[in-house]
N, C-alpha and C. Protein backbone atom coordinates (compact mmCIF):
# COMPACT_ATOMS: atom_id res chain seq x y z
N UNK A 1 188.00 69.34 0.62
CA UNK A 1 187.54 70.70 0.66
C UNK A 1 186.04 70.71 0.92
N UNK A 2 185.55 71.41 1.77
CA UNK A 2 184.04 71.41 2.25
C UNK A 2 183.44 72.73 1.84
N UNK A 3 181.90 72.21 1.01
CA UNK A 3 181.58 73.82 0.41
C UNK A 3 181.29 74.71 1.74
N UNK A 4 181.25 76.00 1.15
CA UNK A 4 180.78 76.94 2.42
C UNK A 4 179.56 77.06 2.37
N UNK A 5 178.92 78.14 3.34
CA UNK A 5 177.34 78.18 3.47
C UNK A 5 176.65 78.76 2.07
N UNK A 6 177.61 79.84 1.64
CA UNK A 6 177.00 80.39 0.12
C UNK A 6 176.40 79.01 -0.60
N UNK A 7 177.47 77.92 -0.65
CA UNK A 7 177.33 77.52 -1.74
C UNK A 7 176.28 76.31 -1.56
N UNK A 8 176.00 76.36 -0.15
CA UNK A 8 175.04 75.45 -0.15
C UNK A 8 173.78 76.00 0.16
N UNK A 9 173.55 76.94 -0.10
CA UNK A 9 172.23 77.45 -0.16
C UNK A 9 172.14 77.94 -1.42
N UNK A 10 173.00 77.87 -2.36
CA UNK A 10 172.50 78.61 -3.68
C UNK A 10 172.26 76.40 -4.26
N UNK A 11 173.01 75.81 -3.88
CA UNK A 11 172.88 74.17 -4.33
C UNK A 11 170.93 74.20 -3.66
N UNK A 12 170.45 74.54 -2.79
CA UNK A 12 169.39 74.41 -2.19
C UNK A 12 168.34 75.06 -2.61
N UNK A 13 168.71 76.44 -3.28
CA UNK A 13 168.15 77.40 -4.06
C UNK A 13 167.47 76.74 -5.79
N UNK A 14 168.67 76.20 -6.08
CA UNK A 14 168.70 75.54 -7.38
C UNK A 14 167.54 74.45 -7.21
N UNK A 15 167.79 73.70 -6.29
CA UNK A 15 166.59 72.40 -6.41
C UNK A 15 165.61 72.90 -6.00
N UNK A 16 165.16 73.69 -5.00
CA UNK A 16 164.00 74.35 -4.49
C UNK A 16 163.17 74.65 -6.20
N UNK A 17 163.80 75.44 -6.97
CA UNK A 17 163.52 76.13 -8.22
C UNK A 17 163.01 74.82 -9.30
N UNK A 18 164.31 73.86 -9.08
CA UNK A 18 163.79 72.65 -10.54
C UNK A 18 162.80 71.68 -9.72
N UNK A 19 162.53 71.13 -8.88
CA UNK A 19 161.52 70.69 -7.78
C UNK A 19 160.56 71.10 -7.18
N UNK A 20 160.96 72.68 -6.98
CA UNK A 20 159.65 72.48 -6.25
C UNK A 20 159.87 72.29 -4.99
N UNK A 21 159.15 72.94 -3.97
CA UNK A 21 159.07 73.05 -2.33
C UNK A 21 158.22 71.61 -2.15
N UNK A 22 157.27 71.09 -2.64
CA UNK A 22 156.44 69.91 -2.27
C UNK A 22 157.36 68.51 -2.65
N UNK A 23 158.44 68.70 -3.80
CA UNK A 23 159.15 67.23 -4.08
C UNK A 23 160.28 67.28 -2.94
N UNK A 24 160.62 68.41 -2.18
CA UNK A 24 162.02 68.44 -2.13
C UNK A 24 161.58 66.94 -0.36
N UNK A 25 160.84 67.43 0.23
CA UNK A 25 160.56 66.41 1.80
C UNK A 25 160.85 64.61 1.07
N UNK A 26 160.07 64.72 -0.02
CA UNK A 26 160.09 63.30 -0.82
C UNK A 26 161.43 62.60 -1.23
N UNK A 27 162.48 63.82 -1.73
CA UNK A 27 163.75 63.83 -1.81
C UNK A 27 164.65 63.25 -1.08
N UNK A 28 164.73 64.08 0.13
CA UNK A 28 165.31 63.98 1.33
C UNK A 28 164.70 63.02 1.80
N UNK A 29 163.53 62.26 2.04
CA UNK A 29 163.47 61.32 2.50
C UNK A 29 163.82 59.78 2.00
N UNK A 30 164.00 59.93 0.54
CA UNK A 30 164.23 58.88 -0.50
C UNK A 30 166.31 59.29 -0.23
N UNK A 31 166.52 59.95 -0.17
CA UNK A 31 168.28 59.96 0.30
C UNK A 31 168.26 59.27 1.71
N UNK A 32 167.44 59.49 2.51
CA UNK A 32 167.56 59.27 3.88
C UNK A 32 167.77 57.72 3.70
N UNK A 33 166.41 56.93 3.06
CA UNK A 33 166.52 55.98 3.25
C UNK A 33 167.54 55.15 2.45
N UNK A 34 167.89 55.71 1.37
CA UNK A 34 169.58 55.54 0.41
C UNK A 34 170.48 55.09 1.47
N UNK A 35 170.59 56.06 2.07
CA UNK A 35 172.09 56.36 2.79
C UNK A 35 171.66 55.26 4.28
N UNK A 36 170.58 54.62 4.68
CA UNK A 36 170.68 53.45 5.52
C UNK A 36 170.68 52.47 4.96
N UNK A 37 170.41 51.80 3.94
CA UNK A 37 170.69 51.01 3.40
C UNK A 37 171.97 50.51 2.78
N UNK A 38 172.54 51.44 2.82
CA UNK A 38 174.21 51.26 2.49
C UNK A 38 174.67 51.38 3.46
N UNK A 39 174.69 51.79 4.77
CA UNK A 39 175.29 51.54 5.86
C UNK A 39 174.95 50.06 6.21
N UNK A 40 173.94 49.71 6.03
CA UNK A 40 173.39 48.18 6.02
C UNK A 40 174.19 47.35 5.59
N UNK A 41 173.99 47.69 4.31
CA UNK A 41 174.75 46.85 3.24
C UNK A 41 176.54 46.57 3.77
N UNK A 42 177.14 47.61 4.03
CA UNK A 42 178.73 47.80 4.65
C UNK A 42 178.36 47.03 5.65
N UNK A 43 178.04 47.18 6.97
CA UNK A 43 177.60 46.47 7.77
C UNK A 43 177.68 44.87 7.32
N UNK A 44 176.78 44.37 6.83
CA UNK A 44 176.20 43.21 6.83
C UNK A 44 177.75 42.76 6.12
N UNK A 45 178.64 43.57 4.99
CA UNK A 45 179.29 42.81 3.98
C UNK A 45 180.92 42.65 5.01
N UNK A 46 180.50 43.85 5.97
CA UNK A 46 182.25 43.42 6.73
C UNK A 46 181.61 42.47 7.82
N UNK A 47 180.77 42.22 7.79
CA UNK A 47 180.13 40.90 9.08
C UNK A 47 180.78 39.63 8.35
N UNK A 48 180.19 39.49 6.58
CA UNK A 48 180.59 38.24 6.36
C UNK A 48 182.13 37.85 5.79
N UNK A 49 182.99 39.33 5.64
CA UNK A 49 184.02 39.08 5.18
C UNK A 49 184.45 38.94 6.27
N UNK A 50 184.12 39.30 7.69
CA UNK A 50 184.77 38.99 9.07
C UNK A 50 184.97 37.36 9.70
N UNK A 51 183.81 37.25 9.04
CA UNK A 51 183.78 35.45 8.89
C UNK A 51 184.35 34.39 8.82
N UNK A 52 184.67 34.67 7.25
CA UNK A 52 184.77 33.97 6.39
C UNK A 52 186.40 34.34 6.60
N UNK A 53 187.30 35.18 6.73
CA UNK A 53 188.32 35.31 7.35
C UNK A 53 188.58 34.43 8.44
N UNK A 54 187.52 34.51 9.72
CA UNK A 54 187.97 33.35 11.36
C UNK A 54 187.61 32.32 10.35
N UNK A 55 186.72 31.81 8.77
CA UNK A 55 186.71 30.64 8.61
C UNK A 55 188.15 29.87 8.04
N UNK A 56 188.81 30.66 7.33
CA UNK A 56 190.12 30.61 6.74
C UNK A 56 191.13 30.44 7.91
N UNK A 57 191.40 31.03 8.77
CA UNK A 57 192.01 30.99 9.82
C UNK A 57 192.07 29.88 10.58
N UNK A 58 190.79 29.16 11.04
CA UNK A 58 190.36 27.97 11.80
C UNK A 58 190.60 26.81 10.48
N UNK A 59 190.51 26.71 9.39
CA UNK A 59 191.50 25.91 8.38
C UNK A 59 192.58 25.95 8.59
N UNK A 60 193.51 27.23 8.45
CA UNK A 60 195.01 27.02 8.52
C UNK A 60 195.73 25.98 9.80
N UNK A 61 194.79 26.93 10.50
CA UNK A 61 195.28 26.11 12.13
C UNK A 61 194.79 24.72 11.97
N UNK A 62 193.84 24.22 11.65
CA UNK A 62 193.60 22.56 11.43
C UNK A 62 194.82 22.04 10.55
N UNK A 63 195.30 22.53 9.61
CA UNK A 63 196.44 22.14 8.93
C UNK A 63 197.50 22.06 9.26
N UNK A 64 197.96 23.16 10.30
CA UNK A 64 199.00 23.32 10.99
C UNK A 64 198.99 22.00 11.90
N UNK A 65 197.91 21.96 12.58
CA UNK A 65 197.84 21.05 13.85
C UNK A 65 198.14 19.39 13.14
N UNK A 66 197.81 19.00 12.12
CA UNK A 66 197.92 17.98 10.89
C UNK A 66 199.31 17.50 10.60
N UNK A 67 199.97 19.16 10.30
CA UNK A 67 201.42 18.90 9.81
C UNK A 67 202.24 18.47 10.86
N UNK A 68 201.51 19.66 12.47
CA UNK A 68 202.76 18.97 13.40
C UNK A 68 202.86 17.41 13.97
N UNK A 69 201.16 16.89 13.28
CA UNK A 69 200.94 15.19 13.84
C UNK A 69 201.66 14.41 13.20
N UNK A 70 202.17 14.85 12.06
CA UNK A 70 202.53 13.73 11.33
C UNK A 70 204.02 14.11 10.71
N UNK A 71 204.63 14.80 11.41
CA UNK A 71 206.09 15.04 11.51
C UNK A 71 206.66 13.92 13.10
């Protein structure tokens, strides 16, 4: 469910009021840089689970290739 415009200008209203017009740029820019750093973070963590998966994989197949030598 996605709020509507009311409700995000009275959410905008509210912090404007407990913040302050001068904290709110500081805000938004401290989320900004939140929210790239966790795209980072996802990023970087399905890079090494992508890995470490072809590393598991390139084991099995060495094992495989092992079992069919020595049958």
């Amino acid at each position: 469910m996605r709020p509507g415009l009311w409700q995000i200008l009275l959410v905008i209203l509210v912090i404007a009021i407990i913040f302050g017009a001068k904290k709110i740029p500081e805000i938004a820019r401290a989320l900004g840089r939140s929210a790239g750093e966790f795209k980072k973070g996802i990023k970087e963590g399905n890079a090494a689970a992508a890995e470490k998966a072809d590393e598991i994989k390139e084991a099995l197949l060495n094992e495989e290739k092992k079992g069919d030598k020595q049958v």
